[in-house]
C-alpha atoms as a PDB file:
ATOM      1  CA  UNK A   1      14.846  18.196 -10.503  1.00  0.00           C
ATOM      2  CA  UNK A   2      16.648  15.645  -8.882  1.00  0.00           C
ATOM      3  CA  UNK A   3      16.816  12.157  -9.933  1.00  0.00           C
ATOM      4  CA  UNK A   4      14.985  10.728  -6.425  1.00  0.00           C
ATOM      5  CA  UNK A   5      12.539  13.624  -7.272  1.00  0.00           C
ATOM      6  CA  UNK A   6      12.359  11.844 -10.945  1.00  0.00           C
ATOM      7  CA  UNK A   7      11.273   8.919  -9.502  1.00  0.00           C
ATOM      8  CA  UNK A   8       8.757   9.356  -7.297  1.00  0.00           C
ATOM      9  CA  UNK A   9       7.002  11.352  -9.905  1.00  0.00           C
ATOM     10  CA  UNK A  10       7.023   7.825 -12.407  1.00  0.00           C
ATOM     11  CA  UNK A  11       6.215   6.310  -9.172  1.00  0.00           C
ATOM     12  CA  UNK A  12       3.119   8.449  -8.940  1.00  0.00           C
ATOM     13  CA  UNK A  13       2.115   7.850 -12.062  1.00  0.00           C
ATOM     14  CA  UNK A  14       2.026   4.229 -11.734  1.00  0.00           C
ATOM     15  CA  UNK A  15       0.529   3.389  -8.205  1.00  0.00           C
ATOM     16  CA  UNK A  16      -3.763   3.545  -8.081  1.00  0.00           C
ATOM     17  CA  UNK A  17      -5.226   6.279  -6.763  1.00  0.00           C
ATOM     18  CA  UNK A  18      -6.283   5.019  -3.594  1.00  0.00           C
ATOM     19  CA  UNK A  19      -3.298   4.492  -2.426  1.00  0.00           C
ATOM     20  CA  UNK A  20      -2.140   8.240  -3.280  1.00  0.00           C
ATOM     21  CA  UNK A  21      -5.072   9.045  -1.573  1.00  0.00           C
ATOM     22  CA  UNK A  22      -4.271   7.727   1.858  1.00  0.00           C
ATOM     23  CA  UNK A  23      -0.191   6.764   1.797  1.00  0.00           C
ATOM     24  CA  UNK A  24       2.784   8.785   0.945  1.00  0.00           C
ATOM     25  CA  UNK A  25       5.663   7.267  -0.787  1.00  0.00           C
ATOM     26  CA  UNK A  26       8.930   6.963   1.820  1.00  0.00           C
ATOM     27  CA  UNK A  27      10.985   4.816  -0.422  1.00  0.00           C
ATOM     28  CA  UNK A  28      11.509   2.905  -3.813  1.00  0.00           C
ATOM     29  CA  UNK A  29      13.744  -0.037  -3.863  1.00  0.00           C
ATOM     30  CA  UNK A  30      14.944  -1.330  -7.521  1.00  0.00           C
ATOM     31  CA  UNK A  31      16.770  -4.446  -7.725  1.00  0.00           C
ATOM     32  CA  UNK A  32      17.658  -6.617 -10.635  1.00  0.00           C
ATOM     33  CA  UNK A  33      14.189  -8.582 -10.451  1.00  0.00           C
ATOM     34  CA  UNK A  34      11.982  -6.548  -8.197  1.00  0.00           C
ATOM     35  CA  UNK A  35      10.793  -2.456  -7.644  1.00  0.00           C
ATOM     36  CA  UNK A  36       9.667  -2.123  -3.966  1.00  0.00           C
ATOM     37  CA  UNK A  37       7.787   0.823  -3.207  1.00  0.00           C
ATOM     38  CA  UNK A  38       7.480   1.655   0.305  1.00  0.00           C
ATOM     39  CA  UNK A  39       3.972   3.443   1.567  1.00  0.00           C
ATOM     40  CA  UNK A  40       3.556   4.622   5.056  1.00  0.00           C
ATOM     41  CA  UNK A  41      -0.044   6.200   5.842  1.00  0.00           C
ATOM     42  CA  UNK A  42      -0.852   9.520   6.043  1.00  0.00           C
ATOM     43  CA  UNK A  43      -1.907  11.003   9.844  1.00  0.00           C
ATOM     44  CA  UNK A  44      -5.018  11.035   9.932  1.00  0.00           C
ATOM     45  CA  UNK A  45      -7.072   9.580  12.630  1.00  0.00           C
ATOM     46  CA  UNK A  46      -9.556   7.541  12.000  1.00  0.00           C
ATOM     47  CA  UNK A  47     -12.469   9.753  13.319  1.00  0.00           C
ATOM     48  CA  UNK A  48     -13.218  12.894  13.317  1.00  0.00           C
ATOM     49  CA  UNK A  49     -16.191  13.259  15.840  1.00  0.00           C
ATOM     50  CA  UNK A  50     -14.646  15.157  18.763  1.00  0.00           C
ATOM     51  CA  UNK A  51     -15.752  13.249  21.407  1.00  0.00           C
ATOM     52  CA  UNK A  52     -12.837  10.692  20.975  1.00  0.00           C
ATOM     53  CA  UNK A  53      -9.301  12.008  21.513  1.00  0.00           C
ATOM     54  CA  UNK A  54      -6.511   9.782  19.438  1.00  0.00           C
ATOM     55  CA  UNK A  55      -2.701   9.592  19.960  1.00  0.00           C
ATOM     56  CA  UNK A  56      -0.329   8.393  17.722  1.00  0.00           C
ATOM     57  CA  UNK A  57       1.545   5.071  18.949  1.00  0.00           C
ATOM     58  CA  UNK A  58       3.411   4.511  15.566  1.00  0.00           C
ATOM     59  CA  UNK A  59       2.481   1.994  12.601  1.00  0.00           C
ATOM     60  CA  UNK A  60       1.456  -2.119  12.233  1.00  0.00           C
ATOM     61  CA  UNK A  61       3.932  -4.443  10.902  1.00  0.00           C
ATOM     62  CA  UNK A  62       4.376  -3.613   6.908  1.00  0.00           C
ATOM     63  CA  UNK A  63       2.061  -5.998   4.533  1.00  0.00           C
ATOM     64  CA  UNK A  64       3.144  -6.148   1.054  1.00  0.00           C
ATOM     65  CA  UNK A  65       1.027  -5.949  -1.715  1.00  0.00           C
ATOM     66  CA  UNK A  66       1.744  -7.075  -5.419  1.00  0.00           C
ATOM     67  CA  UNK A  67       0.921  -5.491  -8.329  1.00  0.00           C
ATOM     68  CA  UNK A  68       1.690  -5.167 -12.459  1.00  0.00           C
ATOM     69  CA  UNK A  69       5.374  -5.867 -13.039  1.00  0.00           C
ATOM     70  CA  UNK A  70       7.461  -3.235 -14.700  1.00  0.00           C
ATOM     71  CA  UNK A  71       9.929  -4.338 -17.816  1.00  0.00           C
ATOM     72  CA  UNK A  72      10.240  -7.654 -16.484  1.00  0.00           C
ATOM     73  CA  UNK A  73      10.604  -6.717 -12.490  1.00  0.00           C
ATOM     74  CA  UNK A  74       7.973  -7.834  -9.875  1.00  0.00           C
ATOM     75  CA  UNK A  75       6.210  -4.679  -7.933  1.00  0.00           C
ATOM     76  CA  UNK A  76       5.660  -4.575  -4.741  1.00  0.00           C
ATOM     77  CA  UNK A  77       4.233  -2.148  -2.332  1.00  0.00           C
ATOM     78  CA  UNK A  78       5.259  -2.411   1.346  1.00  0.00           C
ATOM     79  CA  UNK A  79       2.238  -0.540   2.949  1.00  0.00           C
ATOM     80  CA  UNK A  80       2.447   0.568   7.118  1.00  0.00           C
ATOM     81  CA  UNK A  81      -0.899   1.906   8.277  1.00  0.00           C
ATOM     82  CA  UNK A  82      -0.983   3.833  11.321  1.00  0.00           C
ATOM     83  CA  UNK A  83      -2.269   3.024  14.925  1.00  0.00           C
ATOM     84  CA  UNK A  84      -3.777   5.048  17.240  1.00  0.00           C
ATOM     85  CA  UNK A  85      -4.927   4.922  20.704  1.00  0.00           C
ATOM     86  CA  UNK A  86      -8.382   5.837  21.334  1.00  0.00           C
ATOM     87  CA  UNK A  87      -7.614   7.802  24.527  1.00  0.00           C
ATOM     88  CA  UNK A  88     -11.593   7.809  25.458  1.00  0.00           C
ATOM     89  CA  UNK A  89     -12.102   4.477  25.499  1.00  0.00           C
ATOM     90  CA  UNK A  90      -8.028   3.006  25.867  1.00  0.00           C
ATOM     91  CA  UNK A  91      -8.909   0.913  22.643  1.00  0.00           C
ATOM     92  CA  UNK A  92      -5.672   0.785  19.807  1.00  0.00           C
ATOM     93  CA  UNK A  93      -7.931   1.487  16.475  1.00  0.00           C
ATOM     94  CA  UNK A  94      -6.505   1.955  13.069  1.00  0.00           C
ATOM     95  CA  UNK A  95      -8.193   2.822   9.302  1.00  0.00           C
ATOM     96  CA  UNK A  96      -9.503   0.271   7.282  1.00  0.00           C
ATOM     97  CA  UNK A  97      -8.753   0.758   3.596  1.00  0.00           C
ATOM     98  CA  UNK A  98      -9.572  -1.903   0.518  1.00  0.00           C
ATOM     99  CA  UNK A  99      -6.109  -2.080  -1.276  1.00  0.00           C
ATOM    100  CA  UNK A 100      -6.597  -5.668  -2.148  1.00  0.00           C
ATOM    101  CA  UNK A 101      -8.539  -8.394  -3.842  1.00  0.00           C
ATOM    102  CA  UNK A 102     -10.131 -10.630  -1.479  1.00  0.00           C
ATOM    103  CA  UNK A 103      -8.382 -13.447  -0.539  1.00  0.00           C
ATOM    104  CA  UNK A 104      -4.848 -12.537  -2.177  1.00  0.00           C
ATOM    105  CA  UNK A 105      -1.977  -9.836  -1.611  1.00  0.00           C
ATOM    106  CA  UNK A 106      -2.650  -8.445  -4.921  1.00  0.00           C
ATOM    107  CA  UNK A 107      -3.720  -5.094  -5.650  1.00  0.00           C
ATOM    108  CA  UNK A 108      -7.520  -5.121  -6.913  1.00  0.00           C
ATOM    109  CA  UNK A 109      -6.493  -3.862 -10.245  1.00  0.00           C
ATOM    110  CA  UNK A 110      -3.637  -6.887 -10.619  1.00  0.00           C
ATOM    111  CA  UNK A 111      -6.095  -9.672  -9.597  1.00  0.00           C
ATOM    112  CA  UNK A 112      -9.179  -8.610 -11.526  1.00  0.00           C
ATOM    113  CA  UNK A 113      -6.291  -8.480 -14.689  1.00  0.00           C
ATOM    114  CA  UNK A 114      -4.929 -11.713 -13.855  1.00  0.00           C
ATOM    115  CA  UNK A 115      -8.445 -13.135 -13.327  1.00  0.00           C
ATOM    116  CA  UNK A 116      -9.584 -11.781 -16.982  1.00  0.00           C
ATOM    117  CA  UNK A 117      -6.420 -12.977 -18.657  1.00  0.00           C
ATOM    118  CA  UNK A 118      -5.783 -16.522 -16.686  1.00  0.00           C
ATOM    119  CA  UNK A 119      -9.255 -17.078 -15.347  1.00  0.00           C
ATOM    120  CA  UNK A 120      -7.750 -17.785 -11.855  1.00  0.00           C
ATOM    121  CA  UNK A 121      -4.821 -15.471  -9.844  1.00  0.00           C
ATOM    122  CA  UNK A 122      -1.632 -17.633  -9.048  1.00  0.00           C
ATOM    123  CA  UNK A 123       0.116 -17.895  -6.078  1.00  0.00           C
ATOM    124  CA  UNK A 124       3.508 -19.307  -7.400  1.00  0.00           C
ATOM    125  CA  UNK A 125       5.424 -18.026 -10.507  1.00  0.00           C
ATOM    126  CA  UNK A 126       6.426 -14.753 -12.710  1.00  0.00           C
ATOM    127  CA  UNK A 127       2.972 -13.372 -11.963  1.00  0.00           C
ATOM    128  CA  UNK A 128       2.519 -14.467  -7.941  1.00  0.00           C
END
């Protein structure tokens, strides 16, 4: 197995489920203080009753979303969901997912963690 092969599997391992679910890895990033994991969503349009006819027009602008550091390195995942348009009604539509705690750009795993342990979730330091 190759060593890019190697790490997507740990990657795997490590990201929730949801995200599995509905993204496929395209890239990870390690630097000397961050691992940035790059998501792009799967195609699948975001209805399936036949009445509506969807074309691809690409993804949104990436959001990143933070989650448990790894030996001492911030995580984050840069997520791209897809966009379609709705060529019934000419509408741009997309798929709504909860991949974060409300109010943050922390994973819902991270913030409930960092809630439990700190009793609030920061938004400046080693854990933001």
């Amino acid at each position: 197995m190759q060593e890019s092969s190697l790490l997507l599997a740990i990657v795997r391992l490590m990201l929730p489920a949801e995200l599995l679910t509905y993204f496929k890895i395209t890239n990870v990033e390690s630097t000397s203080d961050r691992v940035l994991i790059s998501l792009d969503e799967f195609d699948n349009p975001p209805s399936t009753n036949s009445e509506h006819k969807f074309e691809s027009k690409g993804f949104q602008e990436a959001v990143d979303i933070r989650d448990f550091p790894i030996r001492d390195k911030k995580v984050t995942f840069k997520v791209r969901r897809r966009k379609w348009l709705d060529k019934t009604s000419g509408k741009y539509v997309s798929n709504r997912f909860d991949l974060v705690a409300e109010g943050t750009r922390h994973s819902k795993e991270f913030a409930a963690f960092l809630k439990g342990l700190l009793g609030e979730i920061p938004d400046y330091g080693p854990l933001s």
